[in-house]
C-alpha atoms as a PDB file:
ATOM      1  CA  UNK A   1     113.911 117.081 116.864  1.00  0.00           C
ATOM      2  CA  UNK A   2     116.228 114.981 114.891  1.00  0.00           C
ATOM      3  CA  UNK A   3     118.974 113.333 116.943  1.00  0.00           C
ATOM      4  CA  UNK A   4     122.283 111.339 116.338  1.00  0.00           C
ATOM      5  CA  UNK A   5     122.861 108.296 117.682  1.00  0.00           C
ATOM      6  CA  UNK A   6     125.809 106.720 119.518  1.00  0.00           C
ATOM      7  CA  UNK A   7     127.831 104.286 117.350  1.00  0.00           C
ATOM      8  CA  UNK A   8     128.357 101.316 119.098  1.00  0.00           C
ATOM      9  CA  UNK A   9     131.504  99.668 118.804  1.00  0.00           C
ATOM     10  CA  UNK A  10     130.945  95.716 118.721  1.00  0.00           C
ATOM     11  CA  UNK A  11     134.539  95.022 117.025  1.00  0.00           C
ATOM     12  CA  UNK A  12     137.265  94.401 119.269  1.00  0.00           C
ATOM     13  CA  UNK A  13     139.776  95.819 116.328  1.00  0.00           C
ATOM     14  CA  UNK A  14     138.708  99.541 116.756  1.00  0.00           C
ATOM     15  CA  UNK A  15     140.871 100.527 113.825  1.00  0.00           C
ATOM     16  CA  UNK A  16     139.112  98.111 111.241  1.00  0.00           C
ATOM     17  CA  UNK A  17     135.802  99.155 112.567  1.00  0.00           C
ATOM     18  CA  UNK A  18     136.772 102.812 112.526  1.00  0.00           C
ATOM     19  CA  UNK A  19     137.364 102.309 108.933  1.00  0.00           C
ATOM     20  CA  UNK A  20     134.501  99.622 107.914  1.00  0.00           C
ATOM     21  CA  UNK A  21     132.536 102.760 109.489  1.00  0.00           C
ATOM     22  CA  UNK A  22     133.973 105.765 107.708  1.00  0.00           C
ATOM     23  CA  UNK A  23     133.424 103.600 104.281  1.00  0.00           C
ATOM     24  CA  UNK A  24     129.850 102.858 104.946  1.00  0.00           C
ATOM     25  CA  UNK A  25     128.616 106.202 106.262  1.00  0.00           C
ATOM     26  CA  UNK A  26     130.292 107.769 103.751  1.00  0.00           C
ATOM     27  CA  UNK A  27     129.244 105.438 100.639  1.00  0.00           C
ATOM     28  CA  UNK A  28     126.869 108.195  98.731  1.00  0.00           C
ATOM     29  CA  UNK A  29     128.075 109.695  95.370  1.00  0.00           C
ATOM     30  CA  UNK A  30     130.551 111.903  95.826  1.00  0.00           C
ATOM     31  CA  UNK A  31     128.589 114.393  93.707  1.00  0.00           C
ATOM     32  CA  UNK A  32     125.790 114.189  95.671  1.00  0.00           C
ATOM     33  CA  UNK A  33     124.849 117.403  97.196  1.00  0.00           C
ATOM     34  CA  UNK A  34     124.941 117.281 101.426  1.00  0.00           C
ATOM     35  CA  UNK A  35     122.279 119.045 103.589  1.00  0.00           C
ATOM     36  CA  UNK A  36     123.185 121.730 104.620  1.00  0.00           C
ATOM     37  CA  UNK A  37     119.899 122.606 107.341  1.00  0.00           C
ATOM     38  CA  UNK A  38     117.103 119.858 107.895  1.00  0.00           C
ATOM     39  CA  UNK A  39     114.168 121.237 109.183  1.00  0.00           C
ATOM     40  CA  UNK A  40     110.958 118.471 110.038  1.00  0.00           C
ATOM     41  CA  UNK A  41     107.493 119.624 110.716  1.00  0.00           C
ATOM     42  CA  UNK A  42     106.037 116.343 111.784  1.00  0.00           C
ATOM     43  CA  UNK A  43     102.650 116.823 110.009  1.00  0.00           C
ATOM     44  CA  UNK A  44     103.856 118.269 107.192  1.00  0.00           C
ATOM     45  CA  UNK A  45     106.903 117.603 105.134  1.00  0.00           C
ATOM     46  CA  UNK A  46     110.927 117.537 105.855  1.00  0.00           C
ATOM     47  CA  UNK A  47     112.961 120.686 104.207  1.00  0.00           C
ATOM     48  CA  UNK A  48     116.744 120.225 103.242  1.00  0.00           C
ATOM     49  CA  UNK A  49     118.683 122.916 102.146  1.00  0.00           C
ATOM     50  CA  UNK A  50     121.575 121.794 100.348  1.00  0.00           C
ATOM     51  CA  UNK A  51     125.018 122.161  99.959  1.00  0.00           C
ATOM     52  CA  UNK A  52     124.503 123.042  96.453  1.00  0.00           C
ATOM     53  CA  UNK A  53     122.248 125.851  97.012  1.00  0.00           C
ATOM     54  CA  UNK A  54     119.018 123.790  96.104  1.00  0.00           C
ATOM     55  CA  UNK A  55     115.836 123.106  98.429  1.00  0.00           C
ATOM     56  CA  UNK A  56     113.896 120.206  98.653  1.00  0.00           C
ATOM     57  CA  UNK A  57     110.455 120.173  99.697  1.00  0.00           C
ATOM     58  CA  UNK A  58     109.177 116.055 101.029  1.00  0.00           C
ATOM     59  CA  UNK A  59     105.696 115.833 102.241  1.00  0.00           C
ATOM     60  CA  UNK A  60     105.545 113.306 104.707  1.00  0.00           C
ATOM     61  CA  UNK A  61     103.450 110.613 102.967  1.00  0.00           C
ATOM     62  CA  UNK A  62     105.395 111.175 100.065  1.00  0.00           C
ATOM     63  CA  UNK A  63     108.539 109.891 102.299  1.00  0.00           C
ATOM     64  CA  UNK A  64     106.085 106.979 103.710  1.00  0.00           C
ATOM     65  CA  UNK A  65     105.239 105.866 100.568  1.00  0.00           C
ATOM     66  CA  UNK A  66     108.848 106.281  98.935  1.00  0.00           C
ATOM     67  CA  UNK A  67     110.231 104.426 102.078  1.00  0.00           C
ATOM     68  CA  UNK A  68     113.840 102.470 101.146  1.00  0.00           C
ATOM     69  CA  UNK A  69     113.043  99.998 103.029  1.00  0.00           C
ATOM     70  CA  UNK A  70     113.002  96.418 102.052  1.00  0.00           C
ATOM     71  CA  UNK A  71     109.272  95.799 102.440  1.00  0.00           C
ATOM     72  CA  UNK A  72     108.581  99.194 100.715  1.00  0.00           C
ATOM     73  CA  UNK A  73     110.268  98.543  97.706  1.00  0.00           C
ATOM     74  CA  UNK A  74     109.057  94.961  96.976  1.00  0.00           C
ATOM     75  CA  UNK A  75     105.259  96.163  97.933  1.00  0.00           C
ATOM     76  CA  UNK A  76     105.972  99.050  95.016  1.00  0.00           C
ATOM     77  CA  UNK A  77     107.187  96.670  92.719  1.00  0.00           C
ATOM     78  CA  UNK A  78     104.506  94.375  92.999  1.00  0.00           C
ATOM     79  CA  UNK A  79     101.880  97.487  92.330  1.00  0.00           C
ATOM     80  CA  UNK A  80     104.003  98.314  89.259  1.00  0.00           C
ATOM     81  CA  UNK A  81     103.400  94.733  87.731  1.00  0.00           C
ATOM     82  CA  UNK A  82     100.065  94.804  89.543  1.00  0.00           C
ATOM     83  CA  UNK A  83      97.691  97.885  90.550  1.00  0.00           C
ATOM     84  CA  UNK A  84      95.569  95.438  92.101  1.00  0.00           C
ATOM     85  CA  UNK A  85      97.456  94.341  94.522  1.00  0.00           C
ATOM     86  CA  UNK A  86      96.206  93.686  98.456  1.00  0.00           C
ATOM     87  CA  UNK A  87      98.015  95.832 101.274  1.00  0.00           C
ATOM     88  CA  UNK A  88      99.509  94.483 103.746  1.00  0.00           C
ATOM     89  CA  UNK A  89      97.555  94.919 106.792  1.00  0.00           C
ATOM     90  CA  UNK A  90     100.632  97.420 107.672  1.00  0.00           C
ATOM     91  CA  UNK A  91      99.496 100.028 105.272  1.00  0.00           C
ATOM     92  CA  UNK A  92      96.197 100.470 107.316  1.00  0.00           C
ATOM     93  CA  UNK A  93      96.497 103.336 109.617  1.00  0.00           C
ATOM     94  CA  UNK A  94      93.477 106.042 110.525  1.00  0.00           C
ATOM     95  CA  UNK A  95      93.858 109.344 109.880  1.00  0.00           C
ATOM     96  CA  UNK A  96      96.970 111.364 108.126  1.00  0.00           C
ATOM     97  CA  UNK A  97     100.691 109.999 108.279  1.00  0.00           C
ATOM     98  CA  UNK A  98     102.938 112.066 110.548  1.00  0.00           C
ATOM     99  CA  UNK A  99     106.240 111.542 111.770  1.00  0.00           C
ATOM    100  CA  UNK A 100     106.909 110.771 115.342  1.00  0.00           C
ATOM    101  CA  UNK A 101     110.783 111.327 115.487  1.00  0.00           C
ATOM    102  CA  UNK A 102     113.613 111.264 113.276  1.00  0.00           C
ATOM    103  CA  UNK A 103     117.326 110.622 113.766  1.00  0.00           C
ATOM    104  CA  UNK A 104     120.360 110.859 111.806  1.00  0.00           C
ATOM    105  CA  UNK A 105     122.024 107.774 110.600  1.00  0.00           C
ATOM    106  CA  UNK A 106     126.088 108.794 110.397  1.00  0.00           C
ATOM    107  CA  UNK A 107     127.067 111.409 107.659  1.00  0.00           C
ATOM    108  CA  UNK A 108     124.797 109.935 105.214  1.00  0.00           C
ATOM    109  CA  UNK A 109     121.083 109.319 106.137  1.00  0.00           C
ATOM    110  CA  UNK A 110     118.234 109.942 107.970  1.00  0.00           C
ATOM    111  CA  UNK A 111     115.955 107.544 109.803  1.00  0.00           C
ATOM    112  CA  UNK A 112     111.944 108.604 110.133  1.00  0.00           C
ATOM    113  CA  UNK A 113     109.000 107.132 112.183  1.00  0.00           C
ATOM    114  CA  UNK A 114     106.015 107.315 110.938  1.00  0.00           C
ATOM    115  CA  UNK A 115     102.655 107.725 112.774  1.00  0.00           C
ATOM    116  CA  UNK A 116     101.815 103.726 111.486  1.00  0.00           C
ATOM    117  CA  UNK A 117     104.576 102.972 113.676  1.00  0.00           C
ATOM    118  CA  UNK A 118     106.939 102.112 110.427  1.00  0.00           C
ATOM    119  CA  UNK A 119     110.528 102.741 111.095  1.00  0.00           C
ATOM    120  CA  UNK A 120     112.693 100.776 108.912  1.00  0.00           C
ATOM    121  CA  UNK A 121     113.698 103.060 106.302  1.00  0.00           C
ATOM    122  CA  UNK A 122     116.842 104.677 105.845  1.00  0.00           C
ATOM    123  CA  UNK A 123     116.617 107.979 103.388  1.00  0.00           C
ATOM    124  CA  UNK A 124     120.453 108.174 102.352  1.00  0.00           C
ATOM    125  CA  UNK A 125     120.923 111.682 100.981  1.00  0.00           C
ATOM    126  CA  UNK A 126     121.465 110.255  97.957  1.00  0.00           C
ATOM    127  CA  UNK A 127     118.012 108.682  97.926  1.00  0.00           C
ATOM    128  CA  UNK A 128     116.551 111.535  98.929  1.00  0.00           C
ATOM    129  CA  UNK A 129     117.841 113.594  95.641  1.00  0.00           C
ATOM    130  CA  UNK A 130     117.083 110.798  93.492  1.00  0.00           C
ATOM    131  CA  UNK A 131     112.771 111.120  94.364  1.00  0.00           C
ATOM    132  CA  UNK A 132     112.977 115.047  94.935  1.00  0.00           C
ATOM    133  CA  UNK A 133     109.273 115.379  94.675  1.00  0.00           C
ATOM    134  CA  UNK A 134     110.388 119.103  92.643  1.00  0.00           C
ATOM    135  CA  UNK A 135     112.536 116.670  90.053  1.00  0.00           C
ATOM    136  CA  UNK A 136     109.632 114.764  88.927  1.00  0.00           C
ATOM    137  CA  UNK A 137     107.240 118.005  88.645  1.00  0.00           C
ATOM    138  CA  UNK A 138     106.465 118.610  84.560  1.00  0.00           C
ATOM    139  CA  UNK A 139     107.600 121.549  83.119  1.00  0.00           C
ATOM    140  CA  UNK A 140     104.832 123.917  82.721  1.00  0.00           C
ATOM    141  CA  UNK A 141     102.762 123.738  79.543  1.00  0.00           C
ATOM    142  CA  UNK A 142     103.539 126.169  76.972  1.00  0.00           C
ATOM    143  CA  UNK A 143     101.632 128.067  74.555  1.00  0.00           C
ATOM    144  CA  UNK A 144     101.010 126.376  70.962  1.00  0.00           C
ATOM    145  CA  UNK A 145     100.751 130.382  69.853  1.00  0.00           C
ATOM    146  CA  UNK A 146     102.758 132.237  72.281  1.00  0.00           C
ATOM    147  CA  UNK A 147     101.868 135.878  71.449  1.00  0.00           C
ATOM    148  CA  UNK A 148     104.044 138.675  72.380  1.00  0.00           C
ATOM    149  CA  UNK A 149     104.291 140.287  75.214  1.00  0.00           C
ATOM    150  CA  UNK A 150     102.018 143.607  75.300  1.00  0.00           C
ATOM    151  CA  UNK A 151     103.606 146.635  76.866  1.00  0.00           C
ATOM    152  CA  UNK A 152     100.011 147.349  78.487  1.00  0.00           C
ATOM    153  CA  UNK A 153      99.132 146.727  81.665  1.00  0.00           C
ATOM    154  CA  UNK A 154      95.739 146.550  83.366  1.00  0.00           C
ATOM    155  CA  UNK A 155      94.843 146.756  86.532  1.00  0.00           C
ATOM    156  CA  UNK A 156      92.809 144.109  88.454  1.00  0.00           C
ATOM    157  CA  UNK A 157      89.303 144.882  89.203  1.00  0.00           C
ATOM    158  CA  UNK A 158      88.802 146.367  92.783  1.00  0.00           C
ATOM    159  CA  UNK A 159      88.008 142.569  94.577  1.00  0.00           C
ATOM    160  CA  UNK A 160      90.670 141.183  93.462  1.00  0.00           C
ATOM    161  CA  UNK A 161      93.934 142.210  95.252  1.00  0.00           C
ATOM    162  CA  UNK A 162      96.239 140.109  93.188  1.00  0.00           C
ATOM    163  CA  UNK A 163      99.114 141.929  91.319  1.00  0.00           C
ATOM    164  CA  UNK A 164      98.607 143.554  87.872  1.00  0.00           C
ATOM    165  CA  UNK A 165      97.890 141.027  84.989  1.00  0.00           C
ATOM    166  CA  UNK A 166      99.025 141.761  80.929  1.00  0.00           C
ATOM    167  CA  UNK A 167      95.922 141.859  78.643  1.00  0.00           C
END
């Protein structure tokens, strides 16, 4: 269940705040892809469908460890410089990362909680696009001899049900 919260209007000039709002939710590239359908299955990963006809695929520790938040990014930075570095007691938790809720933050974000009771990161949708865990995938390997392609077919041997393979 992802909700969206009430914006709370602290400024007694309603126009200016209107505006200062508008400008900050709406602060992501203007080439960035929106999402289109969000779908969250707490112990596994968040799916966005975007605007631009792409999917992205985010397993949940993947968005725990790739947290924007402040803490996040200086504790990654430090294990850059250093591998060795101590965790914070923080980044103890038992068993697997899930998240417990998850709310939307304006037109441009999404806010997660985490099973380790971290909340503090906000995954801008431009964010989100910039560590699309399918972006950093390698291309698959290719052949140093590719050889070409044989108009034969074989079928697979009765155990295996998988679909015809070239030989």
């Amino acid at each position: 269940r992802i909700t969206r919260p009430a914006l709370k209007n602290t400024n007694t000039n309603s126009k200016a705040s209107a505006h200062t709002r508008r400008s900050f939710y709406n602060s992501t590239d203007m080439n960035t892809p929106t999402p289109k359908h969000l779908d969250l299955k707490k112990d596994a990963a968040l799916t966005i469908t975007w605007s631009d006809g792409s999917t992205s695929i985010y397993p949940i520790d993947y968005l725990r460890a790739n947290s924007p938040a402040a803490d996040m990014r200086e504790l990654r930075k430090e294990q850059a410089r250093n591998p060795l570095t101590v965790l914070p007691a923080s980044a103890a938790h038992e068993g697997p990362i899930t998240a417990t809720d998850a709310e939307l933050v304006g037109n441009y974000a999404i806010r997660i909680t985490f099973s380790d009771g971290h909340n503090t990161g906000i995954y801008s949708w431009q964010y989100l696009k910039e560590i699309d865990p399918q972006l950093d995938a390698p291309p698959p390997p290719e052949s140093p001899n590719p050889s070409p392609p044989s108009s034969h077919t074989q079928s697979p041997p009765d155990d295996d049900p998988a679909a015809q393979y070239r030989v």
